[in-house]
N, C-alpha and C. Protein backbone atom coordinates (compact mmCIF):
# COMPACT_ATOMS: atom_id res chain seq x y z
N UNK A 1 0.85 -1.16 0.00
CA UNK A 1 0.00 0.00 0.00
C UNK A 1 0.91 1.24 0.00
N UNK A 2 0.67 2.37 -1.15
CA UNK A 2 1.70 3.29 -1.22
C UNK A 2 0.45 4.28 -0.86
N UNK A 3 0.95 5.83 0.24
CA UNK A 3 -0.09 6.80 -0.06
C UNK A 3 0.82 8.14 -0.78
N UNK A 4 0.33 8.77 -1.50
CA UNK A 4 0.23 9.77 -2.66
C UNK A 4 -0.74 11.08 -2.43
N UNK A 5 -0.01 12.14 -2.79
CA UNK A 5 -0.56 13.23 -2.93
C UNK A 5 -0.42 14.11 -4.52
N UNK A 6 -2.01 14.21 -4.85
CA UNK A 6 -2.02 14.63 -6.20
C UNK A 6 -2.68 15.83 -6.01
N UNK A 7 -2.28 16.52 -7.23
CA UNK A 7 -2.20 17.70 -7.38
C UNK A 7 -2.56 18.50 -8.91
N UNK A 8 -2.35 19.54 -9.62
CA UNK A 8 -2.34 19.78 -10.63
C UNK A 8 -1.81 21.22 -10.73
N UNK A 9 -1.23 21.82 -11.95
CA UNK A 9 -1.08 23.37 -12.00
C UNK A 9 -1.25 24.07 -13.50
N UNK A 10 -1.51 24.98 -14.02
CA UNK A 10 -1.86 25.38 -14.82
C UNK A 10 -0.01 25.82 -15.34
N UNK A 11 0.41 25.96 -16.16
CA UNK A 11 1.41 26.42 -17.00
C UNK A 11 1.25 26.59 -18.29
N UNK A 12 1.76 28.17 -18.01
CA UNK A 12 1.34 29.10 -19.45
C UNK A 12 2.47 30.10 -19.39
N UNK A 13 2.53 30.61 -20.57
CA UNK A 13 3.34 31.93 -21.24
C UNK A 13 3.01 32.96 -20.39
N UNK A 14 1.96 33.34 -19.52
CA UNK A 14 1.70 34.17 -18.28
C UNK A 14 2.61 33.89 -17.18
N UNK A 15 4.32 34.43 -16.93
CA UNK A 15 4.78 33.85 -16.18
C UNK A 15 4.62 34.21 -15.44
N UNK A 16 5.09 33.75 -13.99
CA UNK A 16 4.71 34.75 -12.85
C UNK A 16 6.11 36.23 -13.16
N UNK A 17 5.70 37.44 -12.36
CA UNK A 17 6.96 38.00 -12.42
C UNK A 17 7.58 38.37 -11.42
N UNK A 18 7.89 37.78 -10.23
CA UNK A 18 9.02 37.98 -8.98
C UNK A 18 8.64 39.51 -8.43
N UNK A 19 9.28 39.72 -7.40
CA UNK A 19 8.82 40.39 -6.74
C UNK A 19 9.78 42.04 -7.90
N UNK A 20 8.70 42.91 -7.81
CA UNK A 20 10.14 43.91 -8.34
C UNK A 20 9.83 45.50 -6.93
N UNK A 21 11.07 46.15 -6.86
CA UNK A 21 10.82 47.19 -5.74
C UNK A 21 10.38 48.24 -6.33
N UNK A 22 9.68 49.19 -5.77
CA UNK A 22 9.18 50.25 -6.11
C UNK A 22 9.30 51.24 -5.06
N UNK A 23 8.98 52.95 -4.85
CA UNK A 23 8.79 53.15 -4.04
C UNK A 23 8.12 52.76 -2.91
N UNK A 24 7.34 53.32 -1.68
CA UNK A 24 6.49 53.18 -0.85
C UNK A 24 5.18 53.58 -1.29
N UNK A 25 4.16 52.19 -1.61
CA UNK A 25 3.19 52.70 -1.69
C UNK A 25 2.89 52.91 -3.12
N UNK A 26 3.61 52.75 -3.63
CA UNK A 26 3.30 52.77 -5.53
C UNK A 26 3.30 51.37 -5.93
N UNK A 27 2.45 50.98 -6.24
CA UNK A 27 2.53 49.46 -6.92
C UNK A 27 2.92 48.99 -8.26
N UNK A 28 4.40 48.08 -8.38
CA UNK A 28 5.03 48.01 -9.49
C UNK A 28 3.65 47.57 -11.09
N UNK A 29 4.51 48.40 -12.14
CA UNK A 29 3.70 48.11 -13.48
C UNK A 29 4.27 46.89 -13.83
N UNK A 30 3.94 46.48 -14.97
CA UNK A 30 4.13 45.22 -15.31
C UNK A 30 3.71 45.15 -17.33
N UNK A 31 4.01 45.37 -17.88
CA UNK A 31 2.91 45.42 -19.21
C UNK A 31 3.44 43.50 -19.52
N UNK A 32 2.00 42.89 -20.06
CA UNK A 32 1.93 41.69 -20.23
C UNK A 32 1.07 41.60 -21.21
N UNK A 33 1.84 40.94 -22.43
CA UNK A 33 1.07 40.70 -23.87
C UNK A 33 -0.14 39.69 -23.37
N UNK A 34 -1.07 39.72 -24.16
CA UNK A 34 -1.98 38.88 -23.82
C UNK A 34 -1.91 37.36 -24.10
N UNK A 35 -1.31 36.16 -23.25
CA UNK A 35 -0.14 35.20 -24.34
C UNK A 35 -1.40 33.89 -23.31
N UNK A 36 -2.18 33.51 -23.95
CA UNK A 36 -2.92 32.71 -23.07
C UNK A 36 -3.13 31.30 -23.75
N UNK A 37 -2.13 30.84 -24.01
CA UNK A 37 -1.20 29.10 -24.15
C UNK A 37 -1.15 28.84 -22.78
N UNK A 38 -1.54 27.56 -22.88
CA UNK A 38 -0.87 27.05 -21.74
C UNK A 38 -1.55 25.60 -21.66
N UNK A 39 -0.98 24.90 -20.65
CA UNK A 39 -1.54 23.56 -20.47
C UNK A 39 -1.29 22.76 -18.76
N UNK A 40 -1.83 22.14 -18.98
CA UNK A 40 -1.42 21.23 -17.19
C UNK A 40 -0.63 20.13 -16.58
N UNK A 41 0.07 20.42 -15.87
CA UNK A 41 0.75 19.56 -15.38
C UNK A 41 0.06 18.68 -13.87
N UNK A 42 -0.02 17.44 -14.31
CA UNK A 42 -0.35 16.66 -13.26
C UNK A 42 0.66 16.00 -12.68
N UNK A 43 0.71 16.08 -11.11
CA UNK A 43 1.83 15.46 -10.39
C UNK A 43 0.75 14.36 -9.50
N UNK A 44 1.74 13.23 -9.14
CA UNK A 44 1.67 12.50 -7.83
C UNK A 44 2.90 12.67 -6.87
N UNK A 45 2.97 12.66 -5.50
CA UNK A 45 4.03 12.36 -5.48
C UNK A 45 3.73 11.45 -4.18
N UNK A 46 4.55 10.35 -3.76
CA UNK A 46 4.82 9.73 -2.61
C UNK A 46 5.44 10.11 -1.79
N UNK A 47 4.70 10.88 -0.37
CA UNK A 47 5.68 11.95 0.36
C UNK A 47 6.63 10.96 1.12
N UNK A 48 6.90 10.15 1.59
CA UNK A 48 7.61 8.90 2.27
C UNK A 48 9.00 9.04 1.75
N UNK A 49 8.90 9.03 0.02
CA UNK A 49 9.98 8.74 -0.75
C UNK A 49 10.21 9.52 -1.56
N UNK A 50 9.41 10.33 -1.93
CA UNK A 50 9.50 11.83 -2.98
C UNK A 50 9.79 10.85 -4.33
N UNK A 51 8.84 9.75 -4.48
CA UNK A 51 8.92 9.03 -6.08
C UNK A 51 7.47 9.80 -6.58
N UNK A 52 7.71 10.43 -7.66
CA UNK A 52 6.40 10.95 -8.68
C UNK A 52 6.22 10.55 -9.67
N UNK A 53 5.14 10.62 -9.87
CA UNK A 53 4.73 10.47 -11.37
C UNK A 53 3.38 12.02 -12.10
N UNK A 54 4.15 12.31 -13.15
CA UNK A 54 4.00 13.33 -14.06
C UNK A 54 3.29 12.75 -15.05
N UNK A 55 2.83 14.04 -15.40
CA UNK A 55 1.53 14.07 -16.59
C UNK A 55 1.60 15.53 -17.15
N UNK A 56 1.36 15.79 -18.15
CA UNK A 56 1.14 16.63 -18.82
C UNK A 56 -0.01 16.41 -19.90
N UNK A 57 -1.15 17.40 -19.48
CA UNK A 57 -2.54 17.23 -20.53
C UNK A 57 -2.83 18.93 -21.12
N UNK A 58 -3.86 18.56 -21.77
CA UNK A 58 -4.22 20.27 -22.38
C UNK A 58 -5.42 20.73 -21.50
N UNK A 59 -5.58 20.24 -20.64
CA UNK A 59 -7.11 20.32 -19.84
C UNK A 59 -7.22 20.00 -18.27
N UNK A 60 -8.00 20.60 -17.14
CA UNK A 60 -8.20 20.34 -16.12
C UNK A 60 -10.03 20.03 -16.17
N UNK A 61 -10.31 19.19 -16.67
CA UNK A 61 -11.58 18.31 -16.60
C UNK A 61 -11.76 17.01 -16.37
N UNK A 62 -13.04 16.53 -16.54
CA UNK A 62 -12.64 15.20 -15.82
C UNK A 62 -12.16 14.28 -16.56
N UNK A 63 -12.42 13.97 -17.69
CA UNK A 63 -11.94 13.59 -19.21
C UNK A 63 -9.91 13.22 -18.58
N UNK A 64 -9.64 14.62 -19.07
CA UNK A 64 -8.22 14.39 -18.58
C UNK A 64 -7.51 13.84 -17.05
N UNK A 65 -8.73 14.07 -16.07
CA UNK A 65 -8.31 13.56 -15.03
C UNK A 65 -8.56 11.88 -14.71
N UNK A 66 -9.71 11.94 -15.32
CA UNK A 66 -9.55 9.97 -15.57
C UNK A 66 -8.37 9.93 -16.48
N UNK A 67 -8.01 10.33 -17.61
CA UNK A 67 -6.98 9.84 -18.24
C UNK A 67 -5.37 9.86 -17.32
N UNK A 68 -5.51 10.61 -16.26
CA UNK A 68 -4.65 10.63 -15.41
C UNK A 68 -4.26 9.38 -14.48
N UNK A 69 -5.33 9.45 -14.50
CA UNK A 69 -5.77 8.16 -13.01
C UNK A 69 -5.55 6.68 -13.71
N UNK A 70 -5.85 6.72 -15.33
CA UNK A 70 -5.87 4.79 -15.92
C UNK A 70 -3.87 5.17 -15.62
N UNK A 71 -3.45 6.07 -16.60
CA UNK A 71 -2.43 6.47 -16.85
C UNK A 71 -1.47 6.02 -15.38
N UNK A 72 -1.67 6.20 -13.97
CA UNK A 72 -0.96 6.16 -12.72
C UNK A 72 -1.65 4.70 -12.05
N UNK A 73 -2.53 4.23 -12.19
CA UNK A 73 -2.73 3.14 -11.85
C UNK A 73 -1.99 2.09 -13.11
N UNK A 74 -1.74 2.50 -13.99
CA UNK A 74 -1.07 1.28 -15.39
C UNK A 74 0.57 1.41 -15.15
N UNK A 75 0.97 2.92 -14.21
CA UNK A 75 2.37 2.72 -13.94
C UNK A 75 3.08 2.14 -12.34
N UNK A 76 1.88 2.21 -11.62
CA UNK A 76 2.19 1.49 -9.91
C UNK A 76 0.79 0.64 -10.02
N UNK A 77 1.21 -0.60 -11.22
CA UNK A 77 -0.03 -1.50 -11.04
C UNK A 77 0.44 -2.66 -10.30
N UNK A 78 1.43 -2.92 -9.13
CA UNK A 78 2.12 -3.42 -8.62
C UNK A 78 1.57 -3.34 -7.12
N UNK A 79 0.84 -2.03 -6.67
CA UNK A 79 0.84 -1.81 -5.49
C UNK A 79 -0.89 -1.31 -5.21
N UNK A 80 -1.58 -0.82 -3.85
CA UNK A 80 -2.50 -0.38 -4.16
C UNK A 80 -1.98 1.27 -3.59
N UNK A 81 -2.54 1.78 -3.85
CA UNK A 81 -2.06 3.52 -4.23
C UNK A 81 -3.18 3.97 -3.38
N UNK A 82 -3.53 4.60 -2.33
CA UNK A 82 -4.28 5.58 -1.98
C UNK A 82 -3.62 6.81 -2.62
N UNK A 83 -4.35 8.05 -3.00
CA UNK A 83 -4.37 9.10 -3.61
C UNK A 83 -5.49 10.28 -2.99
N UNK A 84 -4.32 11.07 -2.00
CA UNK A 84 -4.92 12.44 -1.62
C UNK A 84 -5.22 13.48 -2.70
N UNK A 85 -6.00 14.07 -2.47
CA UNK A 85 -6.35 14.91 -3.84
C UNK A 85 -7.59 16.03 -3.24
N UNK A 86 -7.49 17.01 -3.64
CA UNK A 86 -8.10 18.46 -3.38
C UNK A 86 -9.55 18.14 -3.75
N UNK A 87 -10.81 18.98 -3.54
CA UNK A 87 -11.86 18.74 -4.18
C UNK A 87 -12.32 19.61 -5.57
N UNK A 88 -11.48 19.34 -5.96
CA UNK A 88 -11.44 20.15 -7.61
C UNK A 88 -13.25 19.38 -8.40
N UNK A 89 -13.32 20.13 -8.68
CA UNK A 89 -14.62 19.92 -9.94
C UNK A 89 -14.50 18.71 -10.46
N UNK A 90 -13.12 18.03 -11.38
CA UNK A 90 -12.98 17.66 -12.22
C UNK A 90 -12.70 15.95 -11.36
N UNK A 91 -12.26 16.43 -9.98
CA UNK A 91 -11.82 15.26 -8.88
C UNK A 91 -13.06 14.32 -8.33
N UNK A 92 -14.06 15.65 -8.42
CA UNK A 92 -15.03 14.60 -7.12
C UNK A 92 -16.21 14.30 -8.80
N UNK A 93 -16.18 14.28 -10.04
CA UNK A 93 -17.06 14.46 -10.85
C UNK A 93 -17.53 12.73 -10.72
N UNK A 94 -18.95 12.82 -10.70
CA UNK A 94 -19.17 11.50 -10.95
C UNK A 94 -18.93 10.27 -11.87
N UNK A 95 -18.33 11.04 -13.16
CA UNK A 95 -17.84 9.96 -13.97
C UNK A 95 -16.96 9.55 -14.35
N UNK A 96 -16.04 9.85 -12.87
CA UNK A 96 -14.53 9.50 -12.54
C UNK A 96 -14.71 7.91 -11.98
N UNK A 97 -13.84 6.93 -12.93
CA UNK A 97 -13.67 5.99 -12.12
C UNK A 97 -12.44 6.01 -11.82
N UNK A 98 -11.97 5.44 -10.44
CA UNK A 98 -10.64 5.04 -10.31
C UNK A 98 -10.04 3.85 -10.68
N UNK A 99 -8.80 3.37 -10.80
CA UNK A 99 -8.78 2.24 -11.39
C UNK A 99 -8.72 1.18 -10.11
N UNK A 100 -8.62 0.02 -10.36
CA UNK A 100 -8.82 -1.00 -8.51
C UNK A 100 -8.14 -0.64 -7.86
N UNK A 101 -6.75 -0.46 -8.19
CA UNK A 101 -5.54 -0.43 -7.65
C UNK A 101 -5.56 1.10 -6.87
N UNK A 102 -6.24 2.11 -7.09
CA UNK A 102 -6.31 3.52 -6.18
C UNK A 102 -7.40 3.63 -5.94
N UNK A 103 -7.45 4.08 -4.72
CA UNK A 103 -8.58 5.30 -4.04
C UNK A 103 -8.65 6.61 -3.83
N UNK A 104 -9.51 7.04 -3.40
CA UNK A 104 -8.91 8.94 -3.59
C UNK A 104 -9.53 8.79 -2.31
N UNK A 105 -8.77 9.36 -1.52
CA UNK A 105 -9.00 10.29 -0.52
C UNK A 105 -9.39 12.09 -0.69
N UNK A 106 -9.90 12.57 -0.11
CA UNK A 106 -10.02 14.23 -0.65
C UNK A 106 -10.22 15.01 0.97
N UNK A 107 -9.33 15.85 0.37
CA UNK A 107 -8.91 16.73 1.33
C UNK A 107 -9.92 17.83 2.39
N UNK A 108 -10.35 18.43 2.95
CA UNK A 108 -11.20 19.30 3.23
C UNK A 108 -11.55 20.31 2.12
N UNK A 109 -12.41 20.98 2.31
CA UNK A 109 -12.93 22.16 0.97
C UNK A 109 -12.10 22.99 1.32
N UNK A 110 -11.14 23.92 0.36
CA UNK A 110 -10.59 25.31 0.52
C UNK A 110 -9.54 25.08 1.74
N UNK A 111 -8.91 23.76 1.56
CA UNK A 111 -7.37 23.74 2.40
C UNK A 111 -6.26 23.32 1.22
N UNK A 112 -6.12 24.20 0.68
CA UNK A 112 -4.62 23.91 -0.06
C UNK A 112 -3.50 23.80 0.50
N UNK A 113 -3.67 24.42 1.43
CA UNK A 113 -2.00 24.08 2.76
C UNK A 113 -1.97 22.77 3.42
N UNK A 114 -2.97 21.93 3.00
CA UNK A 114 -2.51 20.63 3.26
C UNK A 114 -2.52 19.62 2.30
N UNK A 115 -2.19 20.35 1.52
CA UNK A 115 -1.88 19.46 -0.29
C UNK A 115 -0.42 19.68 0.02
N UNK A 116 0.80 18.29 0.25
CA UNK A 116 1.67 18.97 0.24
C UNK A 116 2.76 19.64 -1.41
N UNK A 117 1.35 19.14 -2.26
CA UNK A 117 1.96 19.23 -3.83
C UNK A 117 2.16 20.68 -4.14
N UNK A 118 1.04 21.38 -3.53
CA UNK A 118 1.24 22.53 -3.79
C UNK A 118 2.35 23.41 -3.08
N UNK A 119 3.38 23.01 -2.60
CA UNK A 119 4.85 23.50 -2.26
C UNK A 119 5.83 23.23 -3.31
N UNK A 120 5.50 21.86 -4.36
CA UNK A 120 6.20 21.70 -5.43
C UNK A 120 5.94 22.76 -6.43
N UNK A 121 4.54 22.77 -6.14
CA UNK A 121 4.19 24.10 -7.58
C UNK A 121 4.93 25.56 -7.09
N UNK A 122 4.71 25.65 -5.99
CA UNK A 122 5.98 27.25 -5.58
C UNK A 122 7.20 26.83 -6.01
N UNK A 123 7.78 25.53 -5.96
CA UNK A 123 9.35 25.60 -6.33
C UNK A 123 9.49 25.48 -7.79
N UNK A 124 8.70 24.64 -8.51
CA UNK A 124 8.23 25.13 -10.33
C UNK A 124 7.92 26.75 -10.86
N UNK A 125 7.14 27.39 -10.12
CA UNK A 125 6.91 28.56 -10.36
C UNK A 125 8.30 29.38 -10.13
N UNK A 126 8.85 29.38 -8.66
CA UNK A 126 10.32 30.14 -8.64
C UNK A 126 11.41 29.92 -10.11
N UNK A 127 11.54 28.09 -10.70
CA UNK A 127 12.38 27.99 -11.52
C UNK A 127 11.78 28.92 -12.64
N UNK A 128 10.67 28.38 -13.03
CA UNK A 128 9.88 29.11 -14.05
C UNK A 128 10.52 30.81 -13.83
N UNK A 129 9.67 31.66 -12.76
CA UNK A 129 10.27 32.96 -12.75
C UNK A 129 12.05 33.31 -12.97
N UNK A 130 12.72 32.53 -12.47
CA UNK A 130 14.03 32.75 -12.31
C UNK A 130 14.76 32.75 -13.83
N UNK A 131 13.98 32.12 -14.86
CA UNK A 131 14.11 32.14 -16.01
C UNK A 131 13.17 32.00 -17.02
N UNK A 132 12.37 33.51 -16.55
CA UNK A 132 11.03 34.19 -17.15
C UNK A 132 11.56 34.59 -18.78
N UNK A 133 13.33 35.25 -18.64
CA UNK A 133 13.47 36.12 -19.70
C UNK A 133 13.52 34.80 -20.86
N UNK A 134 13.53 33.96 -20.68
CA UNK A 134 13.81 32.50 -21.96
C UNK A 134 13.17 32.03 -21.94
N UNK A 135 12.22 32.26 -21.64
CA UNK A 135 11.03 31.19 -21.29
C UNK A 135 9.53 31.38 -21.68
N UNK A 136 9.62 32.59 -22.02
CA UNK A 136 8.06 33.43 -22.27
C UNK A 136 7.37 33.34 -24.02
N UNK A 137 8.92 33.12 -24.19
CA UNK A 137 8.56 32.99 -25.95
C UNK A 137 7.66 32.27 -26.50
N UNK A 138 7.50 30.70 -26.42
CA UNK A 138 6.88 29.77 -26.97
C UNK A 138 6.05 28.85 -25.59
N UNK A 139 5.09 28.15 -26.22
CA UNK A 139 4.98 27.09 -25.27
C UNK A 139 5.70 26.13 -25.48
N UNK A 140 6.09 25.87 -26.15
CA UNK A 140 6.95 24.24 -26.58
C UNK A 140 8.49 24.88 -25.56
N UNK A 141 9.10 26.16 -25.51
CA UNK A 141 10.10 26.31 -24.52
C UNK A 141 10.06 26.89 -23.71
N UNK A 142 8.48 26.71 -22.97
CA UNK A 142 8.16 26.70 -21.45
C UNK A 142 8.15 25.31 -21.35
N UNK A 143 7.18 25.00 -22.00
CA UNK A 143 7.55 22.96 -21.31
C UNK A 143 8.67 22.35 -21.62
N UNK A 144 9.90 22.56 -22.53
CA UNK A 144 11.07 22.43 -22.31
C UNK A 144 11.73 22.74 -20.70
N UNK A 145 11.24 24.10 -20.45
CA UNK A 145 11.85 24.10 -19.45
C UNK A 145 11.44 23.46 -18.03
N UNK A 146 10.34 23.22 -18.28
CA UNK A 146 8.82 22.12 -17.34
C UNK A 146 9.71 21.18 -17.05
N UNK A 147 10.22 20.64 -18.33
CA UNK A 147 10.57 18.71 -18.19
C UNK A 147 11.94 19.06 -17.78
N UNK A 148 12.51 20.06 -17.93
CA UNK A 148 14.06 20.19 -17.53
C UNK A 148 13.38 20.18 -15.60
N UNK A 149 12.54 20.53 -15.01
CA UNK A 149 12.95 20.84 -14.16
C UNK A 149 12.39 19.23 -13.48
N UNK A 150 10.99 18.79 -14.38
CA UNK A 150 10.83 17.22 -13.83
C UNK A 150 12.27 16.23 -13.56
N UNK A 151 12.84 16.58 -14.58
CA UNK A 151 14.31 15.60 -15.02
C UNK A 151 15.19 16.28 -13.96
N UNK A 152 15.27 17.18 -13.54
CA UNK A 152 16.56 17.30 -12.54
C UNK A 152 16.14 17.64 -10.84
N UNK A 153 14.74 17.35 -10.67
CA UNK A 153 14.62 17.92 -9.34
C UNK A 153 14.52 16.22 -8.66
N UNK A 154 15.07 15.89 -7.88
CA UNK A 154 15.31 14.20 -7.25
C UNK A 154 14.22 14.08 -5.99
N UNK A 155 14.31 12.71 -5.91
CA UNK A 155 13.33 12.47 -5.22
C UNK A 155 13.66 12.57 -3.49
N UNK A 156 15.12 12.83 -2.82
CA UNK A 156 15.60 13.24 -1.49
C UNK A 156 14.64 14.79 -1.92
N UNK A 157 14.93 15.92 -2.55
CA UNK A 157 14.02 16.95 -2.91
C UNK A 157 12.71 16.79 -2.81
N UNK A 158 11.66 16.22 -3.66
CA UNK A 158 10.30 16.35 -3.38
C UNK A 158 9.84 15.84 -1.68
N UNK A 159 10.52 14.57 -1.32
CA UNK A 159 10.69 14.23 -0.12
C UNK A 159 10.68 15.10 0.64
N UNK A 160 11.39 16.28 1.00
CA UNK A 160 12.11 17.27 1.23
C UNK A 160 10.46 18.05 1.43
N UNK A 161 9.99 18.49 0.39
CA UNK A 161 9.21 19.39 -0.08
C UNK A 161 7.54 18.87 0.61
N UNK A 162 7.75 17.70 0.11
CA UNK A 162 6.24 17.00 0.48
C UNK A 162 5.79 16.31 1.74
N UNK A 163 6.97 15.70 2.62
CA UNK A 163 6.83 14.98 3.69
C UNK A 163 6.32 16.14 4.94
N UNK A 164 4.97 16.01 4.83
CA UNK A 164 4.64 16.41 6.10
C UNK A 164 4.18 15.95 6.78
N UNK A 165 4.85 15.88 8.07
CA UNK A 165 4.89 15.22 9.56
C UNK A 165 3.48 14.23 9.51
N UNK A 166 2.11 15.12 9.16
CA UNK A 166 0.70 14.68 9.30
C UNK A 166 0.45 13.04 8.49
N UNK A 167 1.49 13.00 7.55
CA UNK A 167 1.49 12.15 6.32
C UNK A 167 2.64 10.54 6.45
N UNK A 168 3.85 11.67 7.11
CA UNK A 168 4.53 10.26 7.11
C UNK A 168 4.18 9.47 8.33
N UNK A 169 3.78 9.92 9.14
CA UNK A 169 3.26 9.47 10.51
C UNK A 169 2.24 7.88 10.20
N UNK A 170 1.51 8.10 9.11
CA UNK A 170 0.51 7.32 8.71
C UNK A 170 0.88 5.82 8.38
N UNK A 171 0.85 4.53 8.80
CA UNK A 171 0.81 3.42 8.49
C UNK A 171 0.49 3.23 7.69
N UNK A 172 1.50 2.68 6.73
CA UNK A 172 0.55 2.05 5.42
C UNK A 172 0.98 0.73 5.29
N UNK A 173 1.55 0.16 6.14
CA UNK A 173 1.88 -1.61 6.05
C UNK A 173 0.49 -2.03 7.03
């Protein structure tokens, strides 16, 4: 029995833009073409061990989120998977099946601070910002830079990021 925390984030040519200083009291400008590409990244991750599994779809519906779910039950069809997960629209929709091998657990309404996925999406968003100026051009080299950061961020890291106390505490033998 593995437990998992899933998640999702929107990524688009809208990057974020870091903090910039201004005087006191004047709030920085910003001019932003209207660049509204983008697509979703679905994470799992196993806070125990910081092992994930990634997805990338064009959609946050339920369509794509079952295609998520055959997709992560066909790659840990070895184990049974509980799966924490937010109450998104697309999560609790009735014509979500899960596959045998997972269950969803769901989180309280309107607690994102206990998703611990959404601490991965602040450290995606920082890389993302930190290299806004190369990155804004295309979508194909924003998700270049997406999978650069899937491919080099390790699993002592998400571990790192996701293990909270509330989670590893939990028996799953």
């Amino acid at each position: 029995m593995r437990l998992w925390c899933q998640d999702e984030t929107r990524i688009g040519l809208h990057v974020p833009a870091g903090r910039r200083i201004t005087a006191r009291g004047v709030k920085p400008i910003k001019v932003m073409a209207p660049l509204y590409q983008y697509s979703w990244l679905y994470a799992a991750v196993q806070p125990a061990t910081g092992t994930a599994f990634w997805w990338e779809l064009p959609a946050l519906d339920t369509a794509c989120f079952q295609l998520f779910l055959d997709q992560f039950g066909q790659a840990h069809a070895d184990s049974f998977n509980i799966l924490v997960l937010d109450n998104a629209p697309a999560h609790v929709a009735r014509a979500v099946q899960p596959p045998g091998n997972v269950a969803l657990v769901y989180l309280p309404p309107y607690c994102p601070e206990l998703n611990p996925v959404e601490r991965l999406w602040q450290a995606l968003k920082r890389h993302l910002t930190d290299r806004a100026s190369t990155t804004r051009f295309t979508l194909n080299t924003l998700r270049h830079t997406v999978d650069q950061f899937v491919q080099t961020i390790t699993s002592p890291q998400l571990a790192s990021l996701t293990g909270f106390p509330y989670l590893l505490n939990i028996k799953t033998h």
